[in-house]
PDB file of N, CA and C in Angstrom:
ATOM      1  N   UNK A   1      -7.063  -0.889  -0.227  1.00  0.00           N
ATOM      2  CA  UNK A   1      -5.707  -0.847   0.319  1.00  0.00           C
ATOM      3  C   UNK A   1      -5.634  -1.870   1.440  1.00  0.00           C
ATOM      4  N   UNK A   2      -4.708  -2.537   1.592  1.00  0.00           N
ATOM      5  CA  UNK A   2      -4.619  -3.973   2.612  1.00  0.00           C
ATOM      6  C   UNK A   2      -2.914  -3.635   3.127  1.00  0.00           C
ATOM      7  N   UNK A   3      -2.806  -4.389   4.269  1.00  0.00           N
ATOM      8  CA  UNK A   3      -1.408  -5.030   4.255  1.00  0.00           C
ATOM      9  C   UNK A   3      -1.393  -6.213   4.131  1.00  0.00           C
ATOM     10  N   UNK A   4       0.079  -6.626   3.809  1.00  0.00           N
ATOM     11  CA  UNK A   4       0.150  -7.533   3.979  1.00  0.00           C
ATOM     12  C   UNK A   4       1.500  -7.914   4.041  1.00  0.00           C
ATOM     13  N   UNK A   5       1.632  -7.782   5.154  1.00  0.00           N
ATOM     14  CA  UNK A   5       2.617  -8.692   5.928  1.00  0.00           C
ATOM     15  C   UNK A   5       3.026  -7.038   6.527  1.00  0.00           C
ATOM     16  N   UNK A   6       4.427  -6.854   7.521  1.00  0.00           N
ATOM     17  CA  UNK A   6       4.420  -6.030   7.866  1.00  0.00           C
ATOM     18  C   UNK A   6       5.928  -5.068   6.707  1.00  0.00           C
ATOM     19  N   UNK A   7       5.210  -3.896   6.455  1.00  0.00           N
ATOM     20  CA  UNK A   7       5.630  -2.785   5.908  1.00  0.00           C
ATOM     21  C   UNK A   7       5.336  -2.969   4.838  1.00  0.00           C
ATOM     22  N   UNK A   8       4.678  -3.846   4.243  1.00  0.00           N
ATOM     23  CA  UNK A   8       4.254  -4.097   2.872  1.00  0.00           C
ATOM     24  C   UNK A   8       2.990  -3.578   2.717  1.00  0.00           C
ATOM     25  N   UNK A   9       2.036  -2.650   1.677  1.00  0.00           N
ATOM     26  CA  UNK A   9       0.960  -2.370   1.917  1.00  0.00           C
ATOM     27  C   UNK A   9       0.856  -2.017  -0.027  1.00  0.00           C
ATOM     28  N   UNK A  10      -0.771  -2.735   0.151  1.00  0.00           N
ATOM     29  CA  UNK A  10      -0.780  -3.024  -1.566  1.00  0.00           C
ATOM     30  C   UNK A  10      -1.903  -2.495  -1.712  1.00  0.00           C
ATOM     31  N   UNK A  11      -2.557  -2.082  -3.396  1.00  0.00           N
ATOM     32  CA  UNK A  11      -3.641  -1.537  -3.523  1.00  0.00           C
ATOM     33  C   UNK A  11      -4.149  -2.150  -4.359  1.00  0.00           C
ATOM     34  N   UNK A  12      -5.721  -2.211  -4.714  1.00  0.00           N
ATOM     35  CA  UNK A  12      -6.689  -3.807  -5.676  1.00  0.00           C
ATOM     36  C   UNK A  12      -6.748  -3.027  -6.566  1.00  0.00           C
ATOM     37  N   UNK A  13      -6.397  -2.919  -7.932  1.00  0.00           N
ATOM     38  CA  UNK A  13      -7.429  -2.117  -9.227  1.00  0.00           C
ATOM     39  C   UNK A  13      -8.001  -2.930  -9.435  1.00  0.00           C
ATOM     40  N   UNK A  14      -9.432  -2.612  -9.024  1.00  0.00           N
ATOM     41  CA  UNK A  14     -10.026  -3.579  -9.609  1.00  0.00           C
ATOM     42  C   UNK A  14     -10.751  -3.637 -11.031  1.00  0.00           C
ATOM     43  N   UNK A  15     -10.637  -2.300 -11.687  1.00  0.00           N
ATOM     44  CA  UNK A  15     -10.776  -2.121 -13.037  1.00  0.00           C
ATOM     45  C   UNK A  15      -9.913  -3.270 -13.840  1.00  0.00           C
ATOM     46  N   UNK A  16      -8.404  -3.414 -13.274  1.00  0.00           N
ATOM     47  CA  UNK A  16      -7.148  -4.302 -14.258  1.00  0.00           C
ATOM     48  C   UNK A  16      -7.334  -6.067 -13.788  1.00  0.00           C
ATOM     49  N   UNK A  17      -7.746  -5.921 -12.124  1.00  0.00           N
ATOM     50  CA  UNK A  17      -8.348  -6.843 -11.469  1.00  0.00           C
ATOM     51  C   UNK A  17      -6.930  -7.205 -11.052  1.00  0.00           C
ATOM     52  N   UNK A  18      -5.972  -6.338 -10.686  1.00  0.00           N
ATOM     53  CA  UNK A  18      -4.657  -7.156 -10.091  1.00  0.00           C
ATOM     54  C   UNK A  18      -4.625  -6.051  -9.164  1.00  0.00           C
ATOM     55  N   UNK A  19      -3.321  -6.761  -8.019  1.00  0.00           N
ATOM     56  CA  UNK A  19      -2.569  -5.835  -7.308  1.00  0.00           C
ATOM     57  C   UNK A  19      -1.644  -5.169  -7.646  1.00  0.00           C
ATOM     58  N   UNK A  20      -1.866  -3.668  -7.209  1.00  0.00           N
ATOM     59  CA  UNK A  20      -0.966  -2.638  -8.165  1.00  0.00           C
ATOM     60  C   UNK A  20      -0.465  -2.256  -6.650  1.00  0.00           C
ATOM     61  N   UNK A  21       1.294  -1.249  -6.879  1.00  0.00           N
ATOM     62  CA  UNK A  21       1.708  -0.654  -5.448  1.00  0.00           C
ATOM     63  C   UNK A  21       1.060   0.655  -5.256  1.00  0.00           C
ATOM     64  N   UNK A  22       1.129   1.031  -4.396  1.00  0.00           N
ATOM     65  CA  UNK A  22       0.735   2.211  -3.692  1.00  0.00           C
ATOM     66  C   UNK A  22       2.106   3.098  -4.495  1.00  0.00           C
ATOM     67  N   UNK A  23       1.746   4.578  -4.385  1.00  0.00           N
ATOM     68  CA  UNK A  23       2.445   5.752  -4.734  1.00  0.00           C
ATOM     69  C   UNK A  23       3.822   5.968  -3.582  1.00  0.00           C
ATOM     70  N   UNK A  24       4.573   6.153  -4.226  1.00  0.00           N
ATOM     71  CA  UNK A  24       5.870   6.575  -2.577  1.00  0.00           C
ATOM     72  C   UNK A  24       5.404   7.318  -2.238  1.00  0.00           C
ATOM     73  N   UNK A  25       4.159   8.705  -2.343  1.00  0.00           N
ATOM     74  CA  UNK A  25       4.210   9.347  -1.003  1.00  0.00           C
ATOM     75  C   UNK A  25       2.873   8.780   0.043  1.00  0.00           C
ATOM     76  N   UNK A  26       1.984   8.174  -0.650  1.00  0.00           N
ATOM     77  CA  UNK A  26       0.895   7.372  -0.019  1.00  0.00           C
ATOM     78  C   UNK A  26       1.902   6.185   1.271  1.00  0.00           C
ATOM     79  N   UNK A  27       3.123   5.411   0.294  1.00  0.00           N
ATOM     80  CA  UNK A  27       3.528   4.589   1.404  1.00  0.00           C
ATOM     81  C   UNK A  27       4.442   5.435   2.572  1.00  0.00           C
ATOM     82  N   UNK A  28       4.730   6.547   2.077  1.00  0.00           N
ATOM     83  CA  UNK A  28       5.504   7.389   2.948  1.00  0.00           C
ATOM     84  C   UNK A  28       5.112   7.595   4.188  1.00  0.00           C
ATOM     85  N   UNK A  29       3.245   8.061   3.500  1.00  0.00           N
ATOM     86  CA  UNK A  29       2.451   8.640   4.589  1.00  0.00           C
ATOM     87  C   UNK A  29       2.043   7.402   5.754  1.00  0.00           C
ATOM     88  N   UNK A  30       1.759   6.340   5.139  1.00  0.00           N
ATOM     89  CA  UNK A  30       1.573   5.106   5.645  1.00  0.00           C
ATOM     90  C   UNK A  30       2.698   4.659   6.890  1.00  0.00           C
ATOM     91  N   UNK A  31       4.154   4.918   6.395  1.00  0.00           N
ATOM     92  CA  UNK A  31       5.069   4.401   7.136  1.00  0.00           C
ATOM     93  C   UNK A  31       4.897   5.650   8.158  1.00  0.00           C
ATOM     94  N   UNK A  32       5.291   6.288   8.335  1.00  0.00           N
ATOM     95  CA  UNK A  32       4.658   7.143   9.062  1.00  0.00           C
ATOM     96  C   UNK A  32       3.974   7.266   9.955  1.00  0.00           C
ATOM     97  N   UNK A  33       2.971   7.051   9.490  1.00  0.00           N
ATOM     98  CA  UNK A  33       1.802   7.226  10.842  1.00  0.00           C
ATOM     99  C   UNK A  33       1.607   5.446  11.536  1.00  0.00           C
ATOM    100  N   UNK A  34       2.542   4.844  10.997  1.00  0.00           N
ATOM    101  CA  UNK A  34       3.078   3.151  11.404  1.00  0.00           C
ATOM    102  C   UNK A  34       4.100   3.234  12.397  1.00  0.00           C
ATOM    103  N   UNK A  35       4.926   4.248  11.958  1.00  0.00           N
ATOM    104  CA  UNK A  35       5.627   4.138  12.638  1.00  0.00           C
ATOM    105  C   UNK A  35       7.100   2.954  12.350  1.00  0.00           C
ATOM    106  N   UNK A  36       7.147   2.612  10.645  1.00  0.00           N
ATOM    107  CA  UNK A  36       7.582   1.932  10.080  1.00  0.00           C
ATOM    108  C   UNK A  36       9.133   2.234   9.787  1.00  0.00           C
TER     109      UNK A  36
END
């Protein structure tokens, strides 16, 4: 899990080997405790 850039936050599969998004309640939780 990385950011990148601000409020943007992405996750690696690296099984598919791409960037996939995060779940809405994972970014929920994220904005959140960001303060986003």
């Amino acid at each position: 899990v990385a950011a990148e850039g601000e409020g943007i936050v992405v996750a690696y599969d690296y099984g598919a080997d791409r960037k996939t998004t995060l779940p809405a309640d994972i970014r929920h939780r994220i904005a959140t405790i960001e303060g986003w």
